[in-house]
C-alpha atoms as a PDB file:
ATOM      1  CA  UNK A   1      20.814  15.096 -25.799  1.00  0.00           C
ATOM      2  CA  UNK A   2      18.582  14.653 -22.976  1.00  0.00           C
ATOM      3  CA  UNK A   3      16.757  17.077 -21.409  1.00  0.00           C
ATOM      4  CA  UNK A   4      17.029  17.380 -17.359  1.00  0.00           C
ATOM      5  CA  UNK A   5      13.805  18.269 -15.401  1.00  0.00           C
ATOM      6  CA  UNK A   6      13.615  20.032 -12.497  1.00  0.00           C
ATOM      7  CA  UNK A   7      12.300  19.600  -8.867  1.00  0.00           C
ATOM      8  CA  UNK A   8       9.090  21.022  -9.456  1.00  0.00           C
ATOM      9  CA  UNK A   9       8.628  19.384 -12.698  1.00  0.00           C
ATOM     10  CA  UNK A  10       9.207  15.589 -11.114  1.00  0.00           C
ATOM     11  CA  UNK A  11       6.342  16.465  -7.991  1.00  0.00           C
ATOM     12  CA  UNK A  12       4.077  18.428 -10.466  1.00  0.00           C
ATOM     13  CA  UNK A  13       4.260  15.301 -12.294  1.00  0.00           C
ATOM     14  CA  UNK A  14       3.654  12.538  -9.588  1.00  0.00           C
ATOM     15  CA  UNK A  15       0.790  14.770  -8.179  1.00  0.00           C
ATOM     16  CA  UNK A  16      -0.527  14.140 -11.753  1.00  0.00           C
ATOM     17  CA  UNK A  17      -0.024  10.790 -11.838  1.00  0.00           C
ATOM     18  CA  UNK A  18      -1.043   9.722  -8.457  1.00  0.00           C
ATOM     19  CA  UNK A  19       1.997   8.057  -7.889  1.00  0.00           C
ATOM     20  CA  UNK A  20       2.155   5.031 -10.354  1.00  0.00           C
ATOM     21  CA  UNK A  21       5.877   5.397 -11.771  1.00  0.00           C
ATOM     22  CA  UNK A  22       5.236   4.611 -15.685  1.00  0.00           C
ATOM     23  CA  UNK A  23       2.424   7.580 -15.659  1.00  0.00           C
ATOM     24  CA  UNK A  24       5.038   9.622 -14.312  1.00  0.00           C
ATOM     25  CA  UNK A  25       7.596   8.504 -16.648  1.00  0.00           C
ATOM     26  CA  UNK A  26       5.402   9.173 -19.532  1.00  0.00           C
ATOM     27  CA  UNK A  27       4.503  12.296 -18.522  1.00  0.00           C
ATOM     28  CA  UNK A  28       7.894  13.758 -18.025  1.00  0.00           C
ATOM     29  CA  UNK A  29       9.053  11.650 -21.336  1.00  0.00           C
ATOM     30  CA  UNK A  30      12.104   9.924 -18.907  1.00  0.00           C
ATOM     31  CA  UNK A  31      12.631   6.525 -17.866  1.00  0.00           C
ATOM     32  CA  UNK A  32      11.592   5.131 -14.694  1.00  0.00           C
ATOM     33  CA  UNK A  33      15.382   4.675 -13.697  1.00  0.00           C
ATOM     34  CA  UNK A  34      15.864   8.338 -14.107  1.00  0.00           C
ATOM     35  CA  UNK A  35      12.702   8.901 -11.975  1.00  0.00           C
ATOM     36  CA  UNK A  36      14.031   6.591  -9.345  1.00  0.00           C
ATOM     37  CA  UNK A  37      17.410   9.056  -9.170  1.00  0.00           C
ATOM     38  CA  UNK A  38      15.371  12.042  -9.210  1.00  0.00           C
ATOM     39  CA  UNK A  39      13.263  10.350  -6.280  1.00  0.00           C
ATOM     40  CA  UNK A  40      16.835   9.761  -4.300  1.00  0.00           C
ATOM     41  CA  UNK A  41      18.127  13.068  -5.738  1.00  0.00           C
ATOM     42  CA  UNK A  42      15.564  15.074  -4.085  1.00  0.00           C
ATOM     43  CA  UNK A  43      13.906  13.669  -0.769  1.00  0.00           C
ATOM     44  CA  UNK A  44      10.924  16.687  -1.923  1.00  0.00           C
ATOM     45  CA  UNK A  45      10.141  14.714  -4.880  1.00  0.00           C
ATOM     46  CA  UNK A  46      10.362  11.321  -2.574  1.00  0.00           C
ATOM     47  CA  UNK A  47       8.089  12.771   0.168  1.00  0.00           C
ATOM     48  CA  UNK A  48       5.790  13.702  -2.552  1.00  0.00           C
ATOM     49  CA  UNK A  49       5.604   9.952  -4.144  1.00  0.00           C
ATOM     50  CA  UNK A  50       5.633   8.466  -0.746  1.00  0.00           C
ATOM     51  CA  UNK A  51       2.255  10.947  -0.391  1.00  0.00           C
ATOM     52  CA  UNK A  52       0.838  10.143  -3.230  1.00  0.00           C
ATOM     53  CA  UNK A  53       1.023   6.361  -2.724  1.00  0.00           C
ATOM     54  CA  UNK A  54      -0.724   6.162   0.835  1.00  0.00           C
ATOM     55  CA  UNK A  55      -3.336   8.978  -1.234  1.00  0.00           C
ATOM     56  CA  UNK A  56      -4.258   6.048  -3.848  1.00  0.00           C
ATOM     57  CA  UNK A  57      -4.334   3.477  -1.057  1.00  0.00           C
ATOM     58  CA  UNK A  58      -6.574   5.467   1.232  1.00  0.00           C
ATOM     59  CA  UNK A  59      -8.617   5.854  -2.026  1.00  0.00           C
ATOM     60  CA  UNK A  60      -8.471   2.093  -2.668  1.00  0.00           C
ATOM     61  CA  UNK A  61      -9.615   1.142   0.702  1.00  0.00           C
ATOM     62  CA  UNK A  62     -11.974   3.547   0.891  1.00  0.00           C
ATOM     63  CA  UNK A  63     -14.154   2.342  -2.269  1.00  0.00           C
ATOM     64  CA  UNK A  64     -13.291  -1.563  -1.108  1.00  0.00           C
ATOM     65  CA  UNK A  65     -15.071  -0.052   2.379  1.00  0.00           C
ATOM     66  CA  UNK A  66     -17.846   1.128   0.931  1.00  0.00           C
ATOM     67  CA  UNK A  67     -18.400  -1.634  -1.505  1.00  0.00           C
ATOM     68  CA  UNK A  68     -18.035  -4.377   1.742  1.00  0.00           C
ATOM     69  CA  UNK A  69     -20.600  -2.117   3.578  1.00  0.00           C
ATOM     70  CA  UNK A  70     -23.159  -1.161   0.882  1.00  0.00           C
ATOM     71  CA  UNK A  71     -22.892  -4.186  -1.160  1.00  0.00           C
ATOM     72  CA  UNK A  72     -22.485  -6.882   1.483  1.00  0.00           C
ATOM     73  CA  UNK A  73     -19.770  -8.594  -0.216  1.00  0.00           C
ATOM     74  CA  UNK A  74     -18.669 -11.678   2.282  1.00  0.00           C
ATOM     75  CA  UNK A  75     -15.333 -11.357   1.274  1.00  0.00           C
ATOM     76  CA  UNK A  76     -14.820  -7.147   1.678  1.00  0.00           C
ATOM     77  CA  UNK A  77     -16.488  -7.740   4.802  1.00  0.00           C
ATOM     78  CA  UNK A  78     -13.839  -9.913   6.246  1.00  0.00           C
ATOM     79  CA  UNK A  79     -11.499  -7.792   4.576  1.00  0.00           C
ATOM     80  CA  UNK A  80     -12.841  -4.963   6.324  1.00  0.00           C
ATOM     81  CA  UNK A  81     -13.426  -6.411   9.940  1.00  0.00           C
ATOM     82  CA  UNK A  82      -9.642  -7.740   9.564  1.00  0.00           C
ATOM     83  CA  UNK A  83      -8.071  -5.017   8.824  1.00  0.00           C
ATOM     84  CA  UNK A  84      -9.839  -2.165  10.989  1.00  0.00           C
ATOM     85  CA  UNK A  85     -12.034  -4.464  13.777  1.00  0.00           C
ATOM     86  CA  UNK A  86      -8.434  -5.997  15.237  1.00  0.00           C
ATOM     87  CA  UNK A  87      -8.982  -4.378  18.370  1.00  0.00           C
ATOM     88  CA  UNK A  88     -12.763  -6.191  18.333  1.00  0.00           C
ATOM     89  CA  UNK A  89     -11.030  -9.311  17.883  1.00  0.00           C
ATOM     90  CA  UNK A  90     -11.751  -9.604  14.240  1.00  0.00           C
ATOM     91  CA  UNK A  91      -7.989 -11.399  13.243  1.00  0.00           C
ATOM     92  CA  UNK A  92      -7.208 -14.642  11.389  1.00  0.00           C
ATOM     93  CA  UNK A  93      -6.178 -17.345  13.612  1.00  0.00           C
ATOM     94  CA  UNK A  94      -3.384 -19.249  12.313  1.00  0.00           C
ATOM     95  CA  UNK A  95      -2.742 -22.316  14.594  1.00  0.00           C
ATOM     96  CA  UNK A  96       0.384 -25.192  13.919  1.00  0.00           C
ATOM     97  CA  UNK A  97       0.942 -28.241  16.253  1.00  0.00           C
ATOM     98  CA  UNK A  98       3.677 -30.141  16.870  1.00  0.00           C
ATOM     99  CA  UNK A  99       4.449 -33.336  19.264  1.00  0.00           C
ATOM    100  CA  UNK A 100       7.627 -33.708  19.986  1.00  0.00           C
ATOM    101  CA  UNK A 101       8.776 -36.307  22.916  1.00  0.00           C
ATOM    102  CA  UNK A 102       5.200 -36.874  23.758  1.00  0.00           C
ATOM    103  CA  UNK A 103       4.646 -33.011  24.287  1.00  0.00           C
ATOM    104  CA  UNK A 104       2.343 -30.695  22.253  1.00  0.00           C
ATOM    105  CA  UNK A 105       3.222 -27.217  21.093  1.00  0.00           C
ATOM    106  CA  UNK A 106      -0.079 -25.192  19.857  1.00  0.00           C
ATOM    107  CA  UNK A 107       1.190 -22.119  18.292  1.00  0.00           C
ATOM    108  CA  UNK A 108      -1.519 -19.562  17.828  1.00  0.00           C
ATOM    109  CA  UNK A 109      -0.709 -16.472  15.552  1.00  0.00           C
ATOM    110  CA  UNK A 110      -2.963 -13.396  14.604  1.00  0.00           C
ATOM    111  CA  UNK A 111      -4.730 -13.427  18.081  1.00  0.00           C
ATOM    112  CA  UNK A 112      -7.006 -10.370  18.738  1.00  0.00           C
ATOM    113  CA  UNK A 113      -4.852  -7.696  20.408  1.00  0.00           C
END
């Protein structure tokens, strides 16, 4: 017999869990199939994952931030510049050339907005 969980149960549990799936899972003893119908079930429950994602990657960023900026670390730096300094100009530059019939193509991709 399994035992059927409610609304509240499902986004008390993913505010617990921060939104990674098997902590959920765990914590309401269900599979992570059943948590992906109670996450289509209920578009509460979906909102609530969906929050708790962009929560952990805020969080992630924010320590990868702070680690580029207090530690120096070349590669959060460019990480950092990349990601928020686009409108600075701070974008990787992907170029490809081709020659066809004696003409060049340059194709330029990532250019500062």
């Amino acid at each position: 017999m399994t035992t059927k969980r409610t609304k509240k149960q499902v986004i008390e549990a993913i505010k617990a869990s921060r939104g990674i799936k098997t902590q959920i899972s765990k914590r309401l003893k269900i599979n992570r199939m059943t948590l992906d119908r109670y996450l289509k079930r209920w578009p509460e429950a979906q909102e609530a994952y969906t929050e708790e994602c962009e929560t952990l990657l805020d969080l992630a960023e924010a320590r990868l931030f702070e680690k580029a900026i207090n530690d120096g670390s070349e590669c959060s730096l460019h990480f950092l510049l990349s990601t928020k300094g686009k409108h600075r100009g701070y974008t990787r530059k992907v170029e490809g050339e081709h020659t066809h019939k004696g003409v060049r193509f340059v194709v330029e991709v990532g250019k500062g907005e």
